[in-house]
C-alpha atoms as a PDB file:
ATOM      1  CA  UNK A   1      -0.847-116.378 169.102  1.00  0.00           C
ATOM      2  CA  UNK A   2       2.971-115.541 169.941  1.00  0.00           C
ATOM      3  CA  UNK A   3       5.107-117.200 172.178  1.00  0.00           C
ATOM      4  CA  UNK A   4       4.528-114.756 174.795  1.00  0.00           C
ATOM      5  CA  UNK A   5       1.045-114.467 174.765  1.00  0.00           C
ATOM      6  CA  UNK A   6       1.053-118.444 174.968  1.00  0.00           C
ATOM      7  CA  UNK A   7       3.451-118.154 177.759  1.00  0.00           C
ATOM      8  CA  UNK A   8       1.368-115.957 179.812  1.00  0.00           C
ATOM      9  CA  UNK A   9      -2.008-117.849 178.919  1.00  0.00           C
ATOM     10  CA  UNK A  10      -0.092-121.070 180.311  1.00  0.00           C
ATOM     11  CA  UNK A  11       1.186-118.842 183.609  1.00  0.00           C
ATOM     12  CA  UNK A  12      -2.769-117.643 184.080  1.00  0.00           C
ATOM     13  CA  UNK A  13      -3.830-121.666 184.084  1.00  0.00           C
ATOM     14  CA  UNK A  14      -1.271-122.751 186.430  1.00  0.00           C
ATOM     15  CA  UNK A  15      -1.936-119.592 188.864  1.00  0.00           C
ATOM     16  CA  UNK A  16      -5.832-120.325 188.583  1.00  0.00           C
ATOM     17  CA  UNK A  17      -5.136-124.339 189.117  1.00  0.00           C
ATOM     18  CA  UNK A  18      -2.782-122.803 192.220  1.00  0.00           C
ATOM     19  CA  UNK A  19      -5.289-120.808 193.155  1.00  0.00           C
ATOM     20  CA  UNK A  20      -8.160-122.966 193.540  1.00  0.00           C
ATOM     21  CA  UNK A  21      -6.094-126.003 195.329  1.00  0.00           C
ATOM     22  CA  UNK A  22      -4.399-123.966 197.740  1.00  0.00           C
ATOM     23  CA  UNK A  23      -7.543-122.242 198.328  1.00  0.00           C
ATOM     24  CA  UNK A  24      -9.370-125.210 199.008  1.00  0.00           C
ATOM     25  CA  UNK A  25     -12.724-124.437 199.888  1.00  0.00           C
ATOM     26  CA  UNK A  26     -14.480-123.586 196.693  1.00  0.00           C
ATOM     27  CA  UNK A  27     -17.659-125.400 195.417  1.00  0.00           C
ATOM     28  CA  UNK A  28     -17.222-126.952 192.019  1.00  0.00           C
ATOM     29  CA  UNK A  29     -19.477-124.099 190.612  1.00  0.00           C
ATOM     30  CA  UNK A  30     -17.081-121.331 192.145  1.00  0.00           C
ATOM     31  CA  UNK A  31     -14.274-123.724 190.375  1.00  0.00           C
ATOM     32  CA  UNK A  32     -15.590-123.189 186.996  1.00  0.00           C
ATOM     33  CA  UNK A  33     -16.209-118.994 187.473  1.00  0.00           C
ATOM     34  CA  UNK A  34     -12.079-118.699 188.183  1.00  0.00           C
ATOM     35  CA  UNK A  35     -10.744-117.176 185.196  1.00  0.00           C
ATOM     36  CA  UNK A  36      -8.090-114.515 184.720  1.00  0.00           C
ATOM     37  CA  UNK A  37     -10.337-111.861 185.932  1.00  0.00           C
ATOM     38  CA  UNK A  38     -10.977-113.065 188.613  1.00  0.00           C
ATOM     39  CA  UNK A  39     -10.202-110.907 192.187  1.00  0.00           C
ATOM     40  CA  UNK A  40      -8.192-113.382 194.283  1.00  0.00           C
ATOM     41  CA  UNK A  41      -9.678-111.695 197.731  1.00  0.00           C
ATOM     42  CA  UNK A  42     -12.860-110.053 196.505  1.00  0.00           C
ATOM     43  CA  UNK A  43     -15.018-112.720 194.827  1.00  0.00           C
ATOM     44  CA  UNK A  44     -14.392-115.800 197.174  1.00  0.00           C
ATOM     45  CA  UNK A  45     -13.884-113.912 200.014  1.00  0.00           C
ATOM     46  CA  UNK A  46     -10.217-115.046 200.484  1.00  0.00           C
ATOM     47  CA  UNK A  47      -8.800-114.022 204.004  1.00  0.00           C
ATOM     48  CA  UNK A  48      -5.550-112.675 204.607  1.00  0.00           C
ATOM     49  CA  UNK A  49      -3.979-115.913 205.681  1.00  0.00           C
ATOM     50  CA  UNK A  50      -5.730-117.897 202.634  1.00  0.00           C
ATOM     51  CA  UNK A  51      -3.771-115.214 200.076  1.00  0.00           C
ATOM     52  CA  UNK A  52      -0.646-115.101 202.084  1.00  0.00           C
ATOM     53  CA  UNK A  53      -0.599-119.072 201.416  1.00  0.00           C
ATOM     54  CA  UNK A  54      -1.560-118.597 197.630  1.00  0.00           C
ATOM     55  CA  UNK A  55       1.091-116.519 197.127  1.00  0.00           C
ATOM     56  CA  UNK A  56       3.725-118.307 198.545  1.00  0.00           C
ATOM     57  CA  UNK A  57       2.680-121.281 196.752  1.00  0.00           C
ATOM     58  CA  UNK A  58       2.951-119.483 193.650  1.00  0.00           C
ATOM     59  CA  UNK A  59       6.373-118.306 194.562  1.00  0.00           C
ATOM     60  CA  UNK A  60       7.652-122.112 194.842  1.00  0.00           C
ATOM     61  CA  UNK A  61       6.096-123.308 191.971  1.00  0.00           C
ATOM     62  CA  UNK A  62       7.341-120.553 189.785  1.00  0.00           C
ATOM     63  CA  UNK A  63      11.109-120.192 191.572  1.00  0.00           C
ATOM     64  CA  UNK A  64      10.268-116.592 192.358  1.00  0.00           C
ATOM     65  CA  UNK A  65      10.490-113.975 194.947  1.00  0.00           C
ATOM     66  CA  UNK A  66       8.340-111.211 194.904  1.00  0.00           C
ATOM     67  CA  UNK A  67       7.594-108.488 197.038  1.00  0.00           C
ATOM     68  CA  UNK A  68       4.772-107.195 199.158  1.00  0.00           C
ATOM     69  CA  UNK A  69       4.705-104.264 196.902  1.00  0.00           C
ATOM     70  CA  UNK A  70       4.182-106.309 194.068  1.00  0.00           C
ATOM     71  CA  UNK A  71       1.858-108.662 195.371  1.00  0.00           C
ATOM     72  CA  UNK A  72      -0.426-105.309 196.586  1.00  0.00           C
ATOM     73  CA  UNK A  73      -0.256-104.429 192.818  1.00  0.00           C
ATOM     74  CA  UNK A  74      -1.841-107.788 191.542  1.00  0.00           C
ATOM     75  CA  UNK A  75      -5.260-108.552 192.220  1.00  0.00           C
ATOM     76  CA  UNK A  76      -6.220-109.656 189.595  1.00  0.00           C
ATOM     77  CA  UNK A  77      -5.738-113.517 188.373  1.00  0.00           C
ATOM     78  CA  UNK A  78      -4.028-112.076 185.325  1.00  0.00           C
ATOM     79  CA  UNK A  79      -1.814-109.256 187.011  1.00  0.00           C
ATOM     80  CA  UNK A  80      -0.770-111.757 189.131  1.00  0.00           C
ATOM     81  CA  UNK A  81       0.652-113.831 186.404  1.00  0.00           C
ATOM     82  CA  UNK A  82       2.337-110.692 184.571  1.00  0.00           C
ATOM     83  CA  UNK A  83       4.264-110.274 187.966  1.00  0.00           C
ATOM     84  CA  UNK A  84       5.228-113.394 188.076  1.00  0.00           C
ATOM     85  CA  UNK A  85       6.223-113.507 184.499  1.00  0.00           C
ATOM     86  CA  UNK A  86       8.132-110.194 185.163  1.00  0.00           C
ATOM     87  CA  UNK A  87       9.726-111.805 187.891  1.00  0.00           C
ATOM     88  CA  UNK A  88      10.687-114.579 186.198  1.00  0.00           C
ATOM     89  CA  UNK A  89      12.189-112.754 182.936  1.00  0.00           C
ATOM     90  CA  UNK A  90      14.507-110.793 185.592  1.00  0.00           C
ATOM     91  CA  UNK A  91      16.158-114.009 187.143  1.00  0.00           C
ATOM     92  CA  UNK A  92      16.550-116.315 184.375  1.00  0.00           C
END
């Protein structure tokens, strides 16, 4: 495994372990089915609100901005780490 691939399998645990705190509501069964496929909206049924606060919570932990264009890009657990990774490669 490279260094970026390691990288970005490290980004996809700390967005899931985001994820699932900020989220808050999820059964210890729906814990263990978060993975980087997962849909963030889709397959727990996360309101607009719930997201809005995921992805600001991402945005402090990771000391980035990103943009509602970007966010309606990533849907996926793992797209939304490759933004963030993107993000964070352009503002070292």
């Amino acid at each position: 495994m490279t260094n970026n691939e390691l990288r970005r399998e490290l980004i996809i645990k700390d967005v899931i372990a985001i994820f699932i705190d900020v989220i808050g509501f999820l059964t210890e069964d729906e814990k263990k089915m978060v993975n980087k496929n997962t849909h963030m909206i889709k397959d727990f049924n996360v309101d607009g609100d719930d997201a809005t606060e995921v992805d600001m919570a991402l945005e402090k932990y990771f000391s980035v901005k990103i943009s509602v264009e970007d966010w309606g890009q990533a849907v996926l657990i793992h797209e939304i780490a490759d933004v963030i990774i993107k993000k964070m490669d352009e503002n070292p």
